[in-house]
Protein backbone atom coordinates (compact mmCIF):
# COMPACT_ATOMS: atom_id res chain seq x y z
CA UNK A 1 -62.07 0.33 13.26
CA UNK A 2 -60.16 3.35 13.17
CA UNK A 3 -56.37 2.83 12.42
CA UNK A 4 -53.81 5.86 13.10
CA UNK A 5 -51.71 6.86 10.02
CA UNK A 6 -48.27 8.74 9.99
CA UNK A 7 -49.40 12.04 8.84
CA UNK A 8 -46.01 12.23 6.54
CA UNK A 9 -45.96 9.05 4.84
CA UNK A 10 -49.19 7.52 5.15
CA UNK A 11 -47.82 4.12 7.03
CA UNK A 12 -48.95 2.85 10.65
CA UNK A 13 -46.35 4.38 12.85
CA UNK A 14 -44.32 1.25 13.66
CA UNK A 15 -43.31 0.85 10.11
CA UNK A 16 -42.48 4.62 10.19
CA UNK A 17 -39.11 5.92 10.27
CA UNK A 18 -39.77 9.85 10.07
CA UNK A 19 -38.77 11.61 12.90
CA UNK A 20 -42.15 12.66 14.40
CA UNK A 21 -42.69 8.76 14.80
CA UNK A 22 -39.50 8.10 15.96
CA UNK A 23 -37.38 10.57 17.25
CA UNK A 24 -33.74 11.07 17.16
CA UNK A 25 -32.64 10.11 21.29
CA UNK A 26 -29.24 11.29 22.35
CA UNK A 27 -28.85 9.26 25.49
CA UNK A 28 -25.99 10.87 28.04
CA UNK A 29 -24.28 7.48 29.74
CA UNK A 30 -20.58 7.37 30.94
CA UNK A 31 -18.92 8.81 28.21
CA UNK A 32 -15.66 6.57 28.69
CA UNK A 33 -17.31 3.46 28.31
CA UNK A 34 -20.01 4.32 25.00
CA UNK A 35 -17.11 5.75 23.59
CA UNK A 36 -14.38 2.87 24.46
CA UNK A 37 -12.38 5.48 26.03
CA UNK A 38 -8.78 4.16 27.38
CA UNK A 39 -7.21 7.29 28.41
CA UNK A 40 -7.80 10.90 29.25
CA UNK A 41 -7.14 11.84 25.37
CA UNK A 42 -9.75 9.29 24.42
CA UNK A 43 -12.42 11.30 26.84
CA UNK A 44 -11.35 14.64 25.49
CA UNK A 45 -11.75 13.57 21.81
CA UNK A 46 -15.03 11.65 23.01
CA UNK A 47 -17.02 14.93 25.01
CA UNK A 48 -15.11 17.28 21.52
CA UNK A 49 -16.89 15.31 19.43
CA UNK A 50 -20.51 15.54 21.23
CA UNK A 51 -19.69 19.05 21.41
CA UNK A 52 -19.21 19.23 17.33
CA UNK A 53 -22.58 17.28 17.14
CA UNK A 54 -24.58 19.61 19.31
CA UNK A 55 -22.81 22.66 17.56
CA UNK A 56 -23.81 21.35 14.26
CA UNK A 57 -27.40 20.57 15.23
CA UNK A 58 -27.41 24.20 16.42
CA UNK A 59 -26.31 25.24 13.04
CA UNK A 60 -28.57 23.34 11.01
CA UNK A 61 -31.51 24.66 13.16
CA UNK A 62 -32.41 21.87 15.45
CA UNK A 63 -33.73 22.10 19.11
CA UNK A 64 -33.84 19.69 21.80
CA UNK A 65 -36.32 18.89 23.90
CA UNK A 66 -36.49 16.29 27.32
CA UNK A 67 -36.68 13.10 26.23
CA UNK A 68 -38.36 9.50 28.06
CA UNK A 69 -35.11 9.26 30.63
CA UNK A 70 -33.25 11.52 32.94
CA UNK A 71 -30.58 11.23 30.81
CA UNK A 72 -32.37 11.47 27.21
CA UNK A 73 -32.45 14.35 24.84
CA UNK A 74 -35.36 14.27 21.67
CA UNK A 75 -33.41 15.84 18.88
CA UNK A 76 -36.34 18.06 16.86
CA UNK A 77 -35.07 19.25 13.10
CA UNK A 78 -36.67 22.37 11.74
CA UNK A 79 -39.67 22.43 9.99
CA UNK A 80 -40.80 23.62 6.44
CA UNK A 81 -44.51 23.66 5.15
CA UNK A 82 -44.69 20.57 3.16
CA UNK A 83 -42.30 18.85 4.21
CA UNK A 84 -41.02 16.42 6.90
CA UNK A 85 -37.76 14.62 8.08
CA UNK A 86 -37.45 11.36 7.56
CA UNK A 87 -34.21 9.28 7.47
CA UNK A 88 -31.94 6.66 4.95
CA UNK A 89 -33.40 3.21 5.39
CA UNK A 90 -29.60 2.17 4.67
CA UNK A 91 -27.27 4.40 6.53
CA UNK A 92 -30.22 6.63 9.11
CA UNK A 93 -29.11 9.89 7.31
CA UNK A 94 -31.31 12.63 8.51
CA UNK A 95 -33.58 13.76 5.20
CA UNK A 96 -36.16 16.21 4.15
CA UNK A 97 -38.68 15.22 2.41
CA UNK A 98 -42.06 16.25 0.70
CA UNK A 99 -45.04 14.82 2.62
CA UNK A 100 -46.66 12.04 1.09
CA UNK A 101 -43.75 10.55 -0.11
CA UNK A 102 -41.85 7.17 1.41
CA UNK A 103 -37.88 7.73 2.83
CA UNK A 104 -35.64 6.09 0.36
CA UNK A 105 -33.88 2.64 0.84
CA UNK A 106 -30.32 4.91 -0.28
CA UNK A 107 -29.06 8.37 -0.21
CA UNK A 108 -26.28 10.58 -1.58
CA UNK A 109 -25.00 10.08 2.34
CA UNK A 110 -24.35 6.36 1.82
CA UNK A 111 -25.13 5.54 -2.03
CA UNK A 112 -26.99 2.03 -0.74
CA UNK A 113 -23.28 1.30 1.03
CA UNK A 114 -24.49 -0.30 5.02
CA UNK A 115 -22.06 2.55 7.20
CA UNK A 116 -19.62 1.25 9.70
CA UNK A 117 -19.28 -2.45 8.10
């Protein structure tokens, strides 16, 4: 029986974390209420900071492309020969990797510390 294998890592998709297996979704919802906005200062600091985001994917070469929803955005990183992006099994960090090899339960993002507890 044939059995599909991430072409990065070698693992069936589901157990997968690399970005071609699953994507990075930016969803666009109410901003006031993702963001536990409580005033019009809380709004502005809320759509400033997707604007840093977007200007720093720009930077580090990433495009966008439609995602499942009306209101979905894939986020695609760049690609190298070799390599592929894969992410911190802690923290979700964004990481390039050499193909073949598994994403790492820690990285210099996080040093094996959960984020946001």
């Amino acid at each position: 029986m044939f059995e599909y294998r991430c072409r990065n890592t070698g693992l069936e998709p589901f157990h997968c974390l690399c970005l071609d297996c699953f994507p990075d979704v930016h969803l666009f919802g109410p901003i006031g209420a993702e963001a536990g906005c409580k005033s019009i200062d809380d709004i502005i600091n809320a759509i400033q900071n997707q604007i840093d985001y977007f200007t720093q994917l720009k930077k580090d070469g990433y495009k966008i492309r439609m995602g499942d929803g009306v209101d979905s955005l894939e986020i695609i990183p760049p690609r190298r020969k070799g390599f592929y992006w894969g992410r911190c099994k802690t923290c979700g960090h964004h990481l390039e990797l050499p193909k073949g090899t598994q994403q790492p339960t820690r990285c210099e993002n996080c040093q094996g510390v959960k984020q946001g507890v």
